[in-house]
N, C-alpha and C. Protein backbone atom coordinates (compact mmCIF):
# COMPACT_ATOMS: atom_id res chain seq x y z
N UNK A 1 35.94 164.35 125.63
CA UNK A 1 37.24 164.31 126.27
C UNK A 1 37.07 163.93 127.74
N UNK A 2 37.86 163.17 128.16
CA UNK A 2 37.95 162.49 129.30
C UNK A 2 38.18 163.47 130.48
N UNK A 3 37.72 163.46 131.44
CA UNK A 3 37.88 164.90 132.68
C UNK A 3 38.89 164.52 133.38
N UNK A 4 39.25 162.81 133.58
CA UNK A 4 40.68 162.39 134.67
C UNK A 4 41.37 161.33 133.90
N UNK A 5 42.55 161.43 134.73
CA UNK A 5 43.61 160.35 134.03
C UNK A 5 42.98 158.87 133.66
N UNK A 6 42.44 158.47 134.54
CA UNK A 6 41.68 157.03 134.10
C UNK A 6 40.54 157.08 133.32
N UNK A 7 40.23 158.11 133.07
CA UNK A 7 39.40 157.75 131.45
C UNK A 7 39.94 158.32 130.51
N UNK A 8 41.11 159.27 130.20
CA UNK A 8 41.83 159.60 129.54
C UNK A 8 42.50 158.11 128.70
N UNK A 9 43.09 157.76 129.92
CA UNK A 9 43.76 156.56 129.64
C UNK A 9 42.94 155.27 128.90
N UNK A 10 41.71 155.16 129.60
CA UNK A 10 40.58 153.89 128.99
C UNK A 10 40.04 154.22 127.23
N UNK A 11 40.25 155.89 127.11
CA UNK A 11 39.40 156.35 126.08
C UNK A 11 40.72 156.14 124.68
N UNK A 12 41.89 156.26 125.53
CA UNK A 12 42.89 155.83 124.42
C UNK A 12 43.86 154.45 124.22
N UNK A 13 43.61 153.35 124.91
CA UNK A 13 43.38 152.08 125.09
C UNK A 13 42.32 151.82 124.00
N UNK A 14 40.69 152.04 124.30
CA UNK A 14 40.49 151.94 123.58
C UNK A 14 40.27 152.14 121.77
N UNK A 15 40.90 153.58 121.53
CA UNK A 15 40.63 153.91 120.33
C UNK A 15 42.09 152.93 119.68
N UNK A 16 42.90 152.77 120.50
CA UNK A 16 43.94 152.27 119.81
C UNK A 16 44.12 150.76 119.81
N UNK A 17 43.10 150.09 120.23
CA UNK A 17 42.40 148.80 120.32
C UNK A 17 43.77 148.32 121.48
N UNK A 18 43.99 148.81 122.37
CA UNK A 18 45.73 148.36 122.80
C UNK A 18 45.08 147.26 124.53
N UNK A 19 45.56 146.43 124.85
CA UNK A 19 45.03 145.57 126.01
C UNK A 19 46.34 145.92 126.97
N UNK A 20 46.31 145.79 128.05
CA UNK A 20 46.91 146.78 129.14
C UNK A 20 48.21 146.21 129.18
N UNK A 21 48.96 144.85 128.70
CA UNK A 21 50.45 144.24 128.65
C UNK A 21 50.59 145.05 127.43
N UNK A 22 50.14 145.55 126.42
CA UNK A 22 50.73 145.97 125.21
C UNK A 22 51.02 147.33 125.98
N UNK A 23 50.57 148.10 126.72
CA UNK A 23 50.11 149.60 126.99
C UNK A 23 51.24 149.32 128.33
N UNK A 24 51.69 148.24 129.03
CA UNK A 24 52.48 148.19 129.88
C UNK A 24 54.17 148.53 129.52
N UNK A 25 54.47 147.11 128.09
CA UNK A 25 55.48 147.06 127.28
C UNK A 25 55.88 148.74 126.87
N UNK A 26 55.05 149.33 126.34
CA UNK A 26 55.05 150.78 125.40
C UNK A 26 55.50 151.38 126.84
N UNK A 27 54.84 151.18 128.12
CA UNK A 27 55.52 152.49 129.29
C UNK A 27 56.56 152.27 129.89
N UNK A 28 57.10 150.90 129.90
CA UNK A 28 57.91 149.71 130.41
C UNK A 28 59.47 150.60 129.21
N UNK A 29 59.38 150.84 128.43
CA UNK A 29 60.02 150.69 126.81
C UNK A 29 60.43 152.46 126.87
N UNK A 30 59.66 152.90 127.95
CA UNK A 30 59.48 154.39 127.81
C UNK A 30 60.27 155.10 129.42
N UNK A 31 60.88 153.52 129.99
CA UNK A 31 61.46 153.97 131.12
C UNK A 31 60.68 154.22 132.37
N UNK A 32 59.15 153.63 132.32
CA UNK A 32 58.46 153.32 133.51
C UNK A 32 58.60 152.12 134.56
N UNK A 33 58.20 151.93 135.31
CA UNK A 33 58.14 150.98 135.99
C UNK A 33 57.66 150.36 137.09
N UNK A 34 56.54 150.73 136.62
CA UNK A 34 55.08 150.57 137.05
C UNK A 34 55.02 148.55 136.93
N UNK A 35 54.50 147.80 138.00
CA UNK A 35 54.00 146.42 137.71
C UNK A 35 52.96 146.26 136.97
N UNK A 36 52.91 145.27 136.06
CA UNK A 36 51.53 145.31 135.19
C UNK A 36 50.27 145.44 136.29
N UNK A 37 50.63 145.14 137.62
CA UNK A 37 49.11 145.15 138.93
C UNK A 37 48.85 146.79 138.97
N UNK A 38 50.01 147.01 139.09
CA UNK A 38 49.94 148.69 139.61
C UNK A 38 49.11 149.48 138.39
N UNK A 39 49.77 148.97 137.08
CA UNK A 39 49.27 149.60 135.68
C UNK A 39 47.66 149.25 135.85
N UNK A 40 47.37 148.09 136.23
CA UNK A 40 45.94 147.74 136.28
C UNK A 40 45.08 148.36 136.82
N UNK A 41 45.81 148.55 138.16
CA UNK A 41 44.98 149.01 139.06
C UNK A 41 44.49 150.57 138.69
N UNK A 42 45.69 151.36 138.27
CA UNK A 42 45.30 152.80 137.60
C UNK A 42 44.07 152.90 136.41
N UNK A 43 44.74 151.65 135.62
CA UNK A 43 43.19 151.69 134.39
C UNK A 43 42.07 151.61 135.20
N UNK A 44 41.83 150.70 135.91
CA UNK A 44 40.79 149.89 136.22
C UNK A 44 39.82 151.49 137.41
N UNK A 45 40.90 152.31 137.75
CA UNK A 45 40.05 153.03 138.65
C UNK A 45 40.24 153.13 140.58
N UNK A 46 41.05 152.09 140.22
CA UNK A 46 41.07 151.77 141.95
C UNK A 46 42.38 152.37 142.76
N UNK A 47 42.89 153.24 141.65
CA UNK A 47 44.95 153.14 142.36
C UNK A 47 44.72 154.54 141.49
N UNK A 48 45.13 155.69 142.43
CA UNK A 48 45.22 156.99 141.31
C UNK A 48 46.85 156.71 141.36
N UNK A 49 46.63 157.76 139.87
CA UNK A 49 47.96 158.12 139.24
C UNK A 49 48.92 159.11 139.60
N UNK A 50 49.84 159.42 139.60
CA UNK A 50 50.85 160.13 139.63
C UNK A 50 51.06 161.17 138.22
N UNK A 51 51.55 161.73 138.35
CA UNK A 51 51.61 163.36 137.01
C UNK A 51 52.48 162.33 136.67
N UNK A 52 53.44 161.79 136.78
CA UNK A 52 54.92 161.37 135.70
C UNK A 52 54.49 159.74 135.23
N UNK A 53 53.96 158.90 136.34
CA UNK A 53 53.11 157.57 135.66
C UNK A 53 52.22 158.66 134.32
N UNK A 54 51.21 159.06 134.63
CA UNK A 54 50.27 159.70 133.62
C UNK A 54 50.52 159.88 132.30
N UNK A 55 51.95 160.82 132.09
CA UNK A 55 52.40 160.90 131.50
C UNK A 55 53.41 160.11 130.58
N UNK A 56 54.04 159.66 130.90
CA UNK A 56 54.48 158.08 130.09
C UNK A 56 53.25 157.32 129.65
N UNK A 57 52.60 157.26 129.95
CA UNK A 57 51.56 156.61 129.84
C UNK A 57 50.71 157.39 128.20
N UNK A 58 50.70 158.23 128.68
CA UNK A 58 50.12 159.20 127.99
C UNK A 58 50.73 159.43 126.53
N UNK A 59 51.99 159.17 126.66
CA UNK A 59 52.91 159.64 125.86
C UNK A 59 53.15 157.85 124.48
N UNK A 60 53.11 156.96 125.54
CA UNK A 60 52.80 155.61 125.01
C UNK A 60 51.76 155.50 124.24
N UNK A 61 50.68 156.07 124.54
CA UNK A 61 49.36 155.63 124.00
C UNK A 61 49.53 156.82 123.14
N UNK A 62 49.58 157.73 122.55
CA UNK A 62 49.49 158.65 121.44
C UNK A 62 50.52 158.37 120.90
N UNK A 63 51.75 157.62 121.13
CA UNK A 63 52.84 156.89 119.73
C UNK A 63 52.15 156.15 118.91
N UNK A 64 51.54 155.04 120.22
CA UNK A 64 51.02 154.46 119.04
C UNK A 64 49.66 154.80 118.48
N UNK A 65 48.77 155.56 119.02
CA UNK A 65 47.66 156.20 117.85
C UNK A 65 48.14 156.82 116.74
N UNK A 66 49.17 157.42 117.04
CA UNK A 66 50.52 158.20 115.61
C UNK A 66 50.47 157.34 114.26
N UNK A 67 51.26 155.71 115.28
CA UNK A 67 51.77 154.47 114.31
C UNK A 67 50.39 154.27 113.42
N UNK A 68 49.12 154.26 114.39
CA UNK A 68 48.19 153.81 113.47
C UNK A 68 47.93 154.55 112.60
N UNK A 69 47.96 156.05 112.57
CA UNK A 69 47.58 157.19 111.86
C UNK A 69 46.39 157.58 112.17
N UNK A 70 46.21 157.94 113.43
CA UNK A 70 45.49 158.32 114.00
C UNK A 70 45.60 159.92 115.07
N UNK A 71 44.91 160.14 115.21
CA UNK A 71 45.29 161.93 116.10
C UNK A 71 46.00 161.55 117.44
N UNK A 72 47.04 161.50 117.59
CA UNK A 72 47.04 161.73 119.39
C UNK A 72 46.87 162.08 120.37
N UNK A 73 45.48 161.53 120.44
CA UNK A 73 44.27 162.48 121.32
C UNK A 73 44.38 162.30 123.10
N UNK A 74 44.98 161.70 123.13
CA UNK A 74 44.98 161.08 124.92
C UNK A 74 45.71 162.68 125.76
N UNK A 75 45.12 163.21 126.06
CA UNK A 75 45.33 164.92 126.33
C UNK A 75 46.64 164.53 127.33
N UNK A 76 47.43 165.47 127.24
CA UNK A 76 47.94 165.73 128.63
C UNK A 76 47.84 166.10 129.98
N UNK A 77 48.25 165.69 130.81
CA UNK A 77 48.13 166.07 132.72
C UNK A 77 47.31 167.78 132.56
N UNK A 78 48.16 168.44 132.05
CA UNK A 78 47.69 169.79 132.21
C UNK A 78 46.18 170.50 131.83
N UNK A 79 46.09 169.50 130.92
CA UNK A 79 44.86 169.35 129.86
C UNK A 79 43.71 168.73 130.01
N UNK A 80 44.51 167.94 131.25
CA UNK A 80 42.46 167.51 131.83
C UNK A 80 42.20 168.33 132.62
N UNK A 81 40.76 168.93 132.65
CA UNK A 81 39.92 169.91 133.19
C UNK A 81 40.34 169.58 134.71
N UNK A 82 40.37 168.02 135.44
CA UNK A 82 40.13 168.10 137.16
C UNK A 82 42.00 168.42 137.53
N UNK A 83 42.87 168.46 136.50
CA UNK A 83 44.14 168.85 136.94
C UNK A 83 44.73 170.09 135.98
N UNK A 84 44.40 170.78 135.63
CA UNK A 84 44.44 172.44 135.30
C UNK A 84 45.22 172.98 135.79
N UNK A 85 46.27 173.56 136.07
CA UNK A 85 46.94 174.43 136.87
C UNK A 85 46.90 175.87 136.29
């Protein structure tokens, strides 16, 4: 399990084979509105996230691990160990 939002996010990208315009559309679709640069920049490591980006995000990528029939493993904000409250 991933310890921060950007590998949370990379670890469920990848299980859900999803490339970052598909993963944009799904947060875009979900009432985000984030630029695909900004979305990049969060995957990529260079731009931290926000609790409510995170979450849309989060929430995108375990629909569609669902669709595939797959676990919706991409943890929540609360649920990664470096943001615990």
């Amino acid at each position: 399990m991933a310890k921060d939002p950007t590998g949370a996010l990379r670890e469920g990208m990848a299980l859900g084979f999803w490339s970052l315009d598909e993963l944009w559309v799904a947060m875009f679709g979900l009432g985000g509105n984030l630029t695909t640069s900004a979305l990049a920049a969060i995957v990529s490591g260079s731009r931290p996230t926000t609790k409510r980006e995170y979450e849309l995000l989060q929430i995108a990528l375990n629909e569609h691990l669902d669709d595939l029939g797959l676990d919706p493993s991409v943890a929540e904000w609360r649920h990664l160990p470096d943001h615990a409250a």
